[in-house]
N, C-alpha and C. Protein backbone atom coordinates (compact mmCIF):
# COMPACT_ATOMS: atom_id res chain seq x y z
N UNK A 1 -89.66 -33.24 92.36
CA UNK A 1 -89.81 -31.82 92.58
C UNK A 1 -91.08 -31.58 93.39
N UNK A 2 -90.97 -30.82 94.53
CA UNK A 2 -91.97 -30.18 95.32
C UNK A 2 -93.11 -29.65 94.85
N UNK A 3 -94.06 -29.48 94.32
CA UNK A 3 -95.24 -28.24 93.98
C UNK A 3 -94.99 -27.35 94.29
N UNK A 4 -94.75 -26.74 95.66
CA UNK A 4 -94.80 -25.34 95.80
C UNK A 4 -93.40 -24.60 95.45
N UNK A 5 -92.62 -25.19 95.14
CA UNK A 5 -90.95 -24.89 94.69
C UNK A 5 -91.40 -24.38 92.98
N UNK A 6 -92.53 -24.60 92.24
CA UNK A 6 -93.04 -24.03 91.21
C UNK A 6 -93.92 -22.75 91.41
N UNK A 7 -94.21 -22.96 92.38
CA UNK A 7 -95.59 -22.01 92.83
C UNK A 7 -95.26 -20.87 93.59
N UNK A 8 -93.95 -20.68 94.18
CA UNK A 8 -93.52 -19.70 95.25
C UNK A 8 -93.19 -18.35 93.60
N UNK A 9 -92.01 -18.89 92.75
CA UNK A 9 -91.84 -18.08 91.65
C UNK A 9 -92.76 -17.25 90.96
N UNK A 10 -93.85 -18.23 90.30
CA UNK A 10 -95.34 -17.78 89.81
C UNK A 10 -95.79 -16.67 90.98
N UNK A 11 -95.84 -17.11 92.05
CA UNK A 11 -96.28 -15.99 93.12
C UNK A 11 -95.71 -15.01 93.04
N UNK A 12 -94.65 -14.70 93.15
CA UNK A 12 -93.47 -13.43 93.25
C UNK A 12 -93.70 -12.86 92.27
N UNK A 13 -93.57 -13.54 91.30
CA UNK A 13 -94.01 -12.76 89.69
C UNK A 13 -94.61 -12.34 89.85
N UNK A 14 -96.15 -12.65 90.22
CA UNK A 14 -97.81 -12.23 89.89
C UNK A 14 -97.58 -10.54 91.14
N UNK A 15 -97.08 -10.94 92.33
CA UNK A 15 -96.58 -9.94 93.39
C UNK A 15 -96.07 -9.10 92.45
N UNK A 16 -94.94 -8.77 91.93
CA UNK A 16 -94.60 -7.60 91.24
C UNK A 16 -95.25 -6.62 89.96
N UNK A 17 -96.07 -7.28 89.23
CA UNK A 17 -97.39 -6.81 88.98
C UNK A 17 -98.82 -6.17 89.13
N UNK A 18 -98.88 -6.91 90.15
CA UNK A 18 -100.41 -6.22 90.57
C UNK A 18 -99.82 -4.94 91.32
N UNK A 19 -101.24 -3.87 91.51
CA UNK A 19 -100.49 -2.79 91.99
C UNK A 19 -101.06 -2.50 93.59
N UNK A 20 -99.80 -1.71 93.89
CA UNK A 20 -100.00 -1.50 95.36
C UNK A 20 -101.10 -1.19 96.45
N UNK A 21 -101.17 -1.43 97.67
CA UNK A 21 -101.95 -1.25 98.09
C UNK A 21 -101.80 -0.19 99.60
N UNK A 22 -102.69 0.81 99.59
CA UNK A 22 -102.52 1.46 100.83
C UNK A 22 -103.12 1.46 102.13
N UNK A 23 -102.71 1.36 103.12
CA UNK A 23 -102.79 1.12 104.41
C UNK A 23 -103.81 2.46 104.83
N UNK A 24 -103.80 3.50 104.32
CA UNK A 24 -104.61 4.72 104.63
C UNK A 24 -106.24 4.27 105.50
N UNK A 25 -107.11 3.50 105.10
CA UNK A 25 -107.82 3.52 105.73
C UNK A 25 -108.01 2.34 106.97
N UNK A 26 -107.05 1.74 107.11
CA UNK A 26 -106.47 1.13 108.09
C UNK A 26 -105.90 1.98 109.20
N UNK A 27 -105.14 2.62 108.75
CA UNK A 27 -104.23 3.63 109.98
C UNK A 27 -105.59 4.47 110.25
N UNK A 28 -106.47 4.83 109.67
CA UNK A 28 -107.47 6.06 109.64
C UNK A 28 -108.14 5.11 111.00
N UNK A 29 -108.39 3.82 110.67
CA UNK A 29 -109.75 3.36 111.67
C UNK A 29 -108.88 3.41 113.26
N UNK A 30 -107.37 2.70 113.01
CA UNK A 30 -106.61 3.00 114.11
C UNK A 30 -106.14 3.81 114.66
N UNK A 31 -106.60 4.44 113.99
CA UNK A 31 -106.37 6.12 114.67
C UNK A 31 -107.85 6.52 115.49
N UNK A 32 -108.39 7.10 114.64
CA UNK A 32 -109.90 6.71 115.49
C UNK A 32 -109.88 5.64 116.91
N UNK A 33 -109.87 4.49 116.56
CA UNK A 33 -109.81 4.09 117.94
C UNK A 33 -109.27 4.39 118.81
N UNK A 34 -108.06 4.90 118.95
CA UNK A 34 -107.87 5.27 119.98
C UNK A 34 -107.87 6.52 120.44
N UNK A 35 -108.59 7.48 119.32
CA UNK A 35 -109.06 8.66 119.85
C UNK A 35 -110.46 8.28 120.26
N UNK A 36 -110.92 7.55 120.72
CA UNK A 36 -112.41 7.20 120.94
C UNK A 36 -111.64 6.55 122.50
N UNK A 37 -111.05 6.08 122.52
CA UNK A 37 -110.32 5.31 123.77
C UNK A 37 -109.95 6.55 124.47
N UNK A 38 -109.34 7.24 124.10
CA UNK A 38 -108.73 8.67 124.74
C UNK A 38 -109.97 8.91 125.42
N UNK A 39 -111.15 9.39 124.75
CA UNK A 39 -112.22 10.00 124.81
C UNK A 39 -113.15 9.54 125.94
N UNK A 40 -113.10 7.73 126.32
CA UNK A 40 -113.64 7.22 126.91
C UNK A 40 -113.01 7.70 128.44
N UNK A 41 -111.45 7.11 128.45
CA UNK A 41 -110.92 8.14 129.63
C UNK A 41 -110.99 9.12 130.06
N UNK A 42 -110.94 10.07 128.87
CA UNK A 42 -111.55 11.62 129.54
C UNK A 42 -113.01 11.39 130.53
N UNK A 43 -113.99 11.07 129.92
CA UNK A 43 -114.91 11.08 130.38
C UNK A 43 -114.98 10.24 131.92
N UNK A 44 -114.65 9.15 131.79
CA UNK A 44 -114.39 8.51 132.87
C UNK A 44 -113.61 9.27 134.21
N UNK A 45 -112.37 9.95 133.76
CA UNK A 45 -111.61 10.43 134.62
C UNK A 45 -113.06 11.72 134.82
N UNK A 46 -113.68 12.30 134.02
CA UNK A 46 -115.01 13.86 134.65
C UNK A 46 -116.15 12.90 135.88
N UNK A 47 -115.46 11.63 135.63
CA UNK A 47 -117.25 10.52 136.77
C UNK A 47 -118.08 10.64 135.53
N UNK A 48 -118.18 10.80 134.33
CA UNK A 48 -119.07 10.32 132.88
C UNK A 48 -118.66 9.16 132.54
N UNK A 49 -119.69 8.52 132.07
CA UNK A 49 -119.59 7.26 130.66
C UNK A 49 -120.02 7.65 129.46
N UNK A 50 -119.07 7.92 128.64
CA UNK A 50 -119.13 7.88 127.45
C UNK A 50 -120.46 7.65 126.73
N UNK A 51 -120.93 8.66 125.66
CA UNK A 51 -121.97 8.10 124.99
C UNK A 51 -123.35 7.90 125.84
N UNK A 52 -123.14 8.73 127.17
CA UNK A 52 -124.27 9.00 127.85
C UNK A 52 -125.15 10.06 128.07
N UNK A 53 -123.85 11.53 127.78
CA UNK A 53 -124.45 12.61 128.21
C UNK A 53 -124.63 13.43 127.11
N UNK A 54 -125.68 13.73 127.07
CA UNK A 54 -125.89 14.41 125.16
C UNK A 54 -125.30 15.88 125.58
N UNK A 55 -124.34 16.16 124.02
CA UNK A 55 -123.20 17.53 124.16
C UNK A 55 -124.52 18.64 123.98
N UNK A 56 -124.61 19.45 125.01
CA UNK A 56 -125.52 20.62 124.57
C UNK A 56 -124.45 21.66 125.51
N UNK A 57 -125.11 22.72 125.44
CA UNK A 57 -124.53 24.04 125.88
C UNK A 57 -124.67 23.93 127.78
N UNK A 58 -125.50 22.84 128.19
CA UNK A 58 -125.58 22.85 129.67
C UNK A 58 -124.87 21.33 129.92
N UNK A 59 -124.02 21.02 129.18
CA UNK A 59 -123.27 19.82 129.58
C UNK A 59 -122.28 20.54 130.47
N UNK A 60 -121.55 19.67 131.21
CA UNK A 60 -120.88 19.70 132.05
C UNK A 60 -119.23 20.39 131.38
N UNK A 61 -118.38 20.99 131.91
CA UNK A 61 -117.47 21.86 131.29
C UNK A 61 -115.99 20.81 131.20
N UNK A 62 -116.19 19.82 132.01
CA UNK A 62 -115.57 18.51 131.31
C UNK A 62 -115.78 17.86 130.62
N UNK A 63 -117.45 17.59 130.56
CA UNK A 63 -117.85 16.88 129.32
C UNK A 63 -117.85 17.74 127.64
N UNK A 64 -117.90 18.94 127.91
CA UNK A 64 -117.18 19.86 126.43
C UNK A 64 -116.21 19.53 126.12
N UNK A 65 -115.08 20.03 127.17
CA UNK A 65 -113.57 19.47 127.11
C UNK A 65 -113.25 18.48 126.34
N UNK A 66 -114.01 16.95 126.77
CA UNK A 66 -113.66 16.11 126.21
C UNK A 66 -113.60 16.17 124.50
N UNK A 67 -115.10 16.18 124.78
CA UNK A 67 -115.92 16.49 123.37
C UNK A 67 -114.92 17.23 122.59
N UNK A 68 -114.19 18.25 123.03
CA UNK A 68 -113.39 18.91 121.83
C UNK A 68 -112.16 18.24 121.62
N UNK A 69 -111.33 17.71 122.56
CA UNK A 69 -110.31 16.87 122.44
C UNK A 69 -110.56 15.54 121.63
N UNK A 70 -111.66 15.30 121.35
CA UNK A 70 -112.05 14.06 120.48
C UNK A 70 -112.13 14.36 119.34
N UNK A 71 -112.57 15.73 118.80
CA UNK A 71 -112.93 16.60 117.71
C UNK A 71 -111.52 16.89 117.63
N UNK A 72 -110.83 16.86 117.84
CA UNK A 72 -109.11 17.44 117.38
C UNK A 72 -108.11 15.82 117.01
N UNK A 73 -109.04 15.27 117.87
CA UNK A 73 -108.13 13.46 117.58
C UNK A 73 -108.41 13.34 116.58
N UNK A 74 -109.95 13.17 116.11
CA UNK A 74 -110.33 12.74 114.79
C UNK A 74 -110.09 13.82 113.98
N UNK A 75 -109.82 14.94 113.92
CA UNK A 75 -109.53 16.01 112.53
C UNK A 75 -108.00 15.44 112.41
N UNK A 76 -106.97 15.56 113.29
CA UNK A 76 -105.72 14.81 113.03
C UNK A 76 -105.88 13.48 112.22
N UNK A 77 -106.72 12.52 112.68
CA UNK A 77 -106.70 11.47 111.88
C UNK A 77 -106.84 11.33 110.52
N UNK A 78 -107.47 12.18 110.43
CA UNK A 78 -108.02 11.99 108.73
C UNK A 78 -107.39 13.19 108.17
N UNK A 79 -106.34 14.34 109.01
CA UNK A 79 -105.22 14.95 108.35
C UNK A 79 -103.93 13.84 107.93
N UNK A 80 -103.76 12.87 108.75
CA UNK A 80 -102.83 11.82 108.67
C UNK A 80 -102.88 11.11 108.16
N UNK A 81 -103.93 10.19 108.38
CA UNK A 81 -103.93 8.99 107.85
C UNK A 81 -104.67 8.78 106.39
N UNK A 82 -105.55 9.73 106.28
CA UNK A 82 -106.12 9.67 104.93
C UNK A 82 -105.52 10.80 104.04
N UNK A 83 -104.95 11.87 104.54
CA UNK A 83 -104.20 12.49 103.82
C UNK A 83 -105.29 13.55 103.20
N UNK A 84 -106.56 13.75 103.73
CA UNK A 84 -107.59 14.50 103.38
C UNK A 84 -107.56 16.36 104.09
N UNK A 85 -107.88 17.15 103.20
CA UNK A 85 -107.40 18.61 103.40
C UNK A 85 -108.88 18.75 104.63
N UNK A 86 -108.57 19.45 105.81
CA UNK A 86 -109.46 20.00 106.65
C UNK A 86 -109.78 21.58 106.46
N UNK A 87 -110.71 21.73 106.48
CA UNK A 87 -111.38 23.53 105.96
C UNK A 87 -110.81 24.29 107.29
């Protein structure tokens, strides 16, 4: 007899026991990324690099733009993926 031909059963067993696990802050970080990826394009497509131009009231009216479209990626994300209530 094999070892693991004992050991696959014991496994499955122990598998239907322990309790589940959720993907939530997984999908949350992958979500994020690629609202940060989005974000990098925006900027790129205004002639900005990302994480260069500090958001004030005399930023550039593409670089707001972005800024808010990133602010709507990430409130979706963590409406979705974490399942967390937004005010």
């Amino acid at each position: 007899m094999r070892p693991y031909t004992l050991f696959l059963p014991i496994l499955a067993a122990v598998a239907t026991v322990l309790p589940t696990a959720s993907a939530g802050p997984i999908a949350y970080g992958l979500c994020q990324t690629g609202c940060n990826a989005l974000a990098v394009a925006c900027y790129a497509g205004a002639g900005f690099t990302f994480g260069t131009v500090v958001a004030a009231a005399a930023a550039p009216a593409a670089v707001l733009a972005c800024n808010a479209a990133l602010g709507t990626c990430s409130a979706a994300c963590a409406a979705t993926a974490l399942l967390a209530p937004i005010p």
